[in-house]
N, C-alpha and C. Protein backbone atom coordinates (compact mmCIF):
# COMPACT_ATOMS: atom_id res chain seq x y z
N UNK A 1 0.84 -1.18 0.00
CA UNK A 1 0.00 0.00 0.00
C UNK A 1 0.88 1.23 0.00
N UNK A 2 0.35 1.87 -0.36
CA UNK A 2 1.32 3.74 -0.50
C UNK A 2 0.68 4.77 0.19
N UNK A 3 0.84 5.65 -0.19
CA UNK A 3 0.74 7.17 0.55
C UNK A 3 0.39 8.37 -0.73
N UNK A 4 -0.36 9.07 -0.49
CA UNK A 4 -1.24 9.77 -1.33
C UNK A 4 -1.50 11.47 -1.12
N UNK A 5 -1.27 11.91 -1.82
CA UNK A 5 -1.94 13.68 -1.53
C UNK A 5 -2.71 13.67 -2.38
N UNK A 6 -3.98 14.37 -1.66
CA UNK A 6 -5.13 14.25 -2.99
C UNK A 6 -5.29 16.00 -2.41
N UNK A 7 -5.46 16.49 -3.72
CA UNK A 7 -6.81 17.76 -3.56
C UNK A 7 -7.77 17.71 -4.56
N UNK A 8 -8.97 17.90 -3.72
CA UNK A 8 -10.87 17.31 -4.24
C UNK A 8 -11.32 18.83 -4.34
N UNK A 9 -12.02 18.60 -4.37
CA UNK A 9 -13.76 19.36 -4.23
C UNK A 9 -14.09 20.29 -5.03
N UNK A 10 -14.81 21.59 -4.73
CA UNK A 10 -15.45 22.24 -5.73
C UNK A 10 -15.01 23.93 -5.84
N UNK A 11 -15.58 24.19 -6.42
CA UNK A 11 -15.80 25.91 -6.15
C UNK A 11 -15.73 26.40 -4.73
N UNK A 12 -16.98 25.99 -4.49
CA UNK A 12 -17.23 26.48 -2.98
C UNK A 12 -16.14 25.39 -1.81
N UNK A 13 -15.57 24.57 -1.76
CA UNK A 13 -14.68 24.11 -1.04
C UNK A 13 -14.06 22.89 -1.39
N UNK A 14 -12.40 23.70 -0.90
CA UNK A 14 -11.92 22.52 -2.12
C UNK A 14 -10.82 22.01 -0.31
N UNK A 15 -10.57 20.72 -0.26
CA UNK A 15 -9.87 19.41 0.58
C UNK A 15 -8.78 19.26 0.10
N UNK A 16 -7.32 19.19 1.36
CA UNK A 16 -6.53 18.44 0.68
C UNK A 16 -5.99 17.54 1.98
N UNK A 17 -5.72 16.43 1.61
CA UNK A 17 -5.57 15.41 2.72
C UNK A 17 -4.61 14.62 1.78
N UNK A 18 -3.66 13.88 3.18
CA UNK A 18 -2.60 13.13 2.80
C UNK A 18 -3.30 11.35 3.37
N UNK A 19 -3.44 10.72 2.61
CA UNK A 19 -3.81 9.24 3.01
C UNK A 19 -2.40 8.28 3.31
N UNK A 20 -2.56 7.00 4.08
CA UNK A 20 -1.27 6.74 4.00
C UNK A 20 -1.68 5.09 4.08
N UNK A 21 -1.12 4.12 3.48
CA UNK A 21 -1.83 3.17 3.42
C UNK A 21 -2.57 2.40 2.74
N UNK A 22 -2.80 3.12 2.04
CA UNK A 22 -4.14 2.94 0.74
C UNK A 22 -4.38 2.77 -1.05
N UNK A 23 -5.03 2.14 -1.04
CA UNK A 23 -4.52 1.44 -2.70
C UNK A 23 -6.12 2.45 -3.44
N UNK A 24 -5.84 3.01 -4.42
CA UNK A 24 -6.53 3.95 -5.53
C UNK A 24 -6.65 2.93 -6.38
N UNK A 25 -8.11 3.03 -6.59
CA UNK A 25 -9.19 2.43 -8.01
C UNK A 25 -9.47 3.64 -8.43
N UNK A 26 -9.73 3.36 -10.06
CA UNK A 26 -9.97 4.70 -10.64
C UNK A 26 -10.80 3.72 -11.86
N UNK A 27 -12.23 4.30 -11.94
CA UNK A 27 -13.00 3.21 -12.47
C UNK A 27 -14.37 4.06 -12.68
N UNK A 28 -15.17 4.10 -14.05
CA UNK A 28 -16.73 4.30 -14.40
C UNK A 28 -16.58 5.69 -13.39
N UNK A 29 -15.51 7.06 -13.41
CA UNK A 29 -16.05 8.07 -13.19
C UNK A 29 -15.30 8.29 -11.65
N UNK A 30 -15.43 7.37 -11.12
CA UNK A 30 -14.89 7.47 -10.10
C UNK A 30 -13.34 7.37 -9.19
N UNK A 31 -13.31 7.84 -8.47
CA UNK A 31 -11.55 7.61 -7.80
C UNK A 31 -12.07 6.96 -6.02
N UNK A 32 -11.41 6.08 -5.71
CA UNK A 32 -11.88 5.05 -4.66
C UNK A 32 -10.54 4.76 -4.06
N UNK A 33 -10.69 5.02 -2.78
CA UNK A 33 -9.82 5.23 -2.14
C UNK A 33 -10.04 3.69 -0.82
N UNK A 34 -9.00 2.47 -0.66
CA UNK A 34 -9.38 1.86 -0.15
C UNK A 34 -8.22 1.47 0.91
N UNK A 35 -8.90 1.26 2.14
CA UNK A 35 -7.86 0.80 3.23
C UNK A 35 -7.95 -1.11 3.59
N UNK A 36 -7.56 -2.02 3.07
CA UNK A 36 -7.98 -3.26 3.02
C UNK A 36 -8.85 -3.51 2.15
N UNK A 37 -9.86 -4.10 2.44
CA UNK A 37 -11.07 -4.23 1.72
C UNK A 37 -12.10 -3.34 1.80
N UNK A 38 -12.02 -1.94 2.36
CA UNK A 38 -12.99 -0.91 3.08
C UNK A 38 -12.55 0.22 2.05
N UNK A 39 -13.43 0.93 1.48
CA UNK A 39 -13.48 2.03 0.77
C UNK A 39 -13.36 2.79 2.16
N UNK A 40 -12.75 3.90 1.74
CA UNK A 40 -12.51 4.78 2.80
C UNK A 40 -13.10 6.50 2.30
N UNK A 41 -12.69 6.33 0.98
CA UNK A 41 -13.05 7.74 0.40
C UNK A 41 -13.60 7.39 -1.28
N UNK A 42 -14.73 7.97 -1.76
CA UNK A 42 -15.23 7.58 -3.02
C UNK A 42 -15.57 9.24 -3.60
N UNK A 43 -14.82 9.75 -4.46
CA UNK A 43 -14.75 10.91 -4.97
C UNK A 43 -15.04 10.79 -6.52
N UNK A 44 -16.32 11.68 -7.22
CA UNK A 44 -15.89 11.65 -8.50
C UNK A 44 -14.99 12.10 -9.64
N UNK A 45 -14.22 11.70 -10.54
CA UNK A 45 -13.45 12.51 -10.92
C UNK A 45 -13.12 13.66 -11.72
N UNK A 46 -14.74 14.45 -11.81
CA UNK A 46 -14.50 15.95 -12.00
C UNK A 46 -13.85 16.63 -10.92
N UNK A 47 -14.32 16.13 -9.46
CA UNK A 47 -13.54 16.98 -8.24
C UNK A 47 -12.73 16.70 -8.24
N UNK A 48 -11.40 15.92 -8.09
CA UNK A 48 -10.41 15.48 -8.06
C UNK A 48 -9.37 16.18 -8.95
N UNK A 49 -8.71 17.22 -8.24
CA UNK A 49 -7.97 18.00 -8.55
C UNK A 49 -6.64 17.47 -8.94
N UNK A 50 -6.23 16.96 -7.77
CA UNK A 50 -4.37 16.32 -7.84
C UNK A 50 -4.76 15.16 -7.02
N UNK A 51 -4.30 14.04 -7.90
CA UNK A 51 -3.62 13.17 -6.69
C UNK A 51 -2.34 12.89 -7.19
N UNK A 52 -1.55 12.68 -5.91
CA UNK A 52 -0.03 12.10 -6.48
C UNK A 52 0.56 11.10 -5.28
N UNK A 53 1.26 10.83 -5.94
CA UNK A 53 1.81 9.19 -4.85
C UNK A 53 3.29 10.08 -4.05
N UNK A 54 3.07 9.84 -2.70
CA UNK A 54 4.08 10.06 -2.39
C UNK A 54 5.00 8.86 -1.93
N UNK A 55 6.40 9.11 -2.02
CA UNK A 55 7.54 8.39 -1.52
C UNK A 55 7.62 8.11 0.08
């Protein structure tokens, strides 16, 4: 599993959070953020500004 900076959201408020741990699906629109077998974060990917993998 890896480590992640994402910045999301919209106009009116935009998120940026570092995940650590977690394996990215990117699938039918969506970006899915999972810790084991548990979605943790399900964002669509017009909001989804940056994600990038960190070291």
């Amino acid at each position: 599993m890896a480590r992640y900076r994402m910045v999301y959201g919209d106009d009116e408020q935009v998120v940026r959070e570092t995940f650590e741990d977690v394996d990215v699906v990117r699938e039918d629109g969506w970006t899915v953020l999972f810790r084991g077998d548990e979605a943790i974060l399900r964002v669509r990917d017009e909001h989804v500004q940056t994600l990038e993998q960190l070291d």
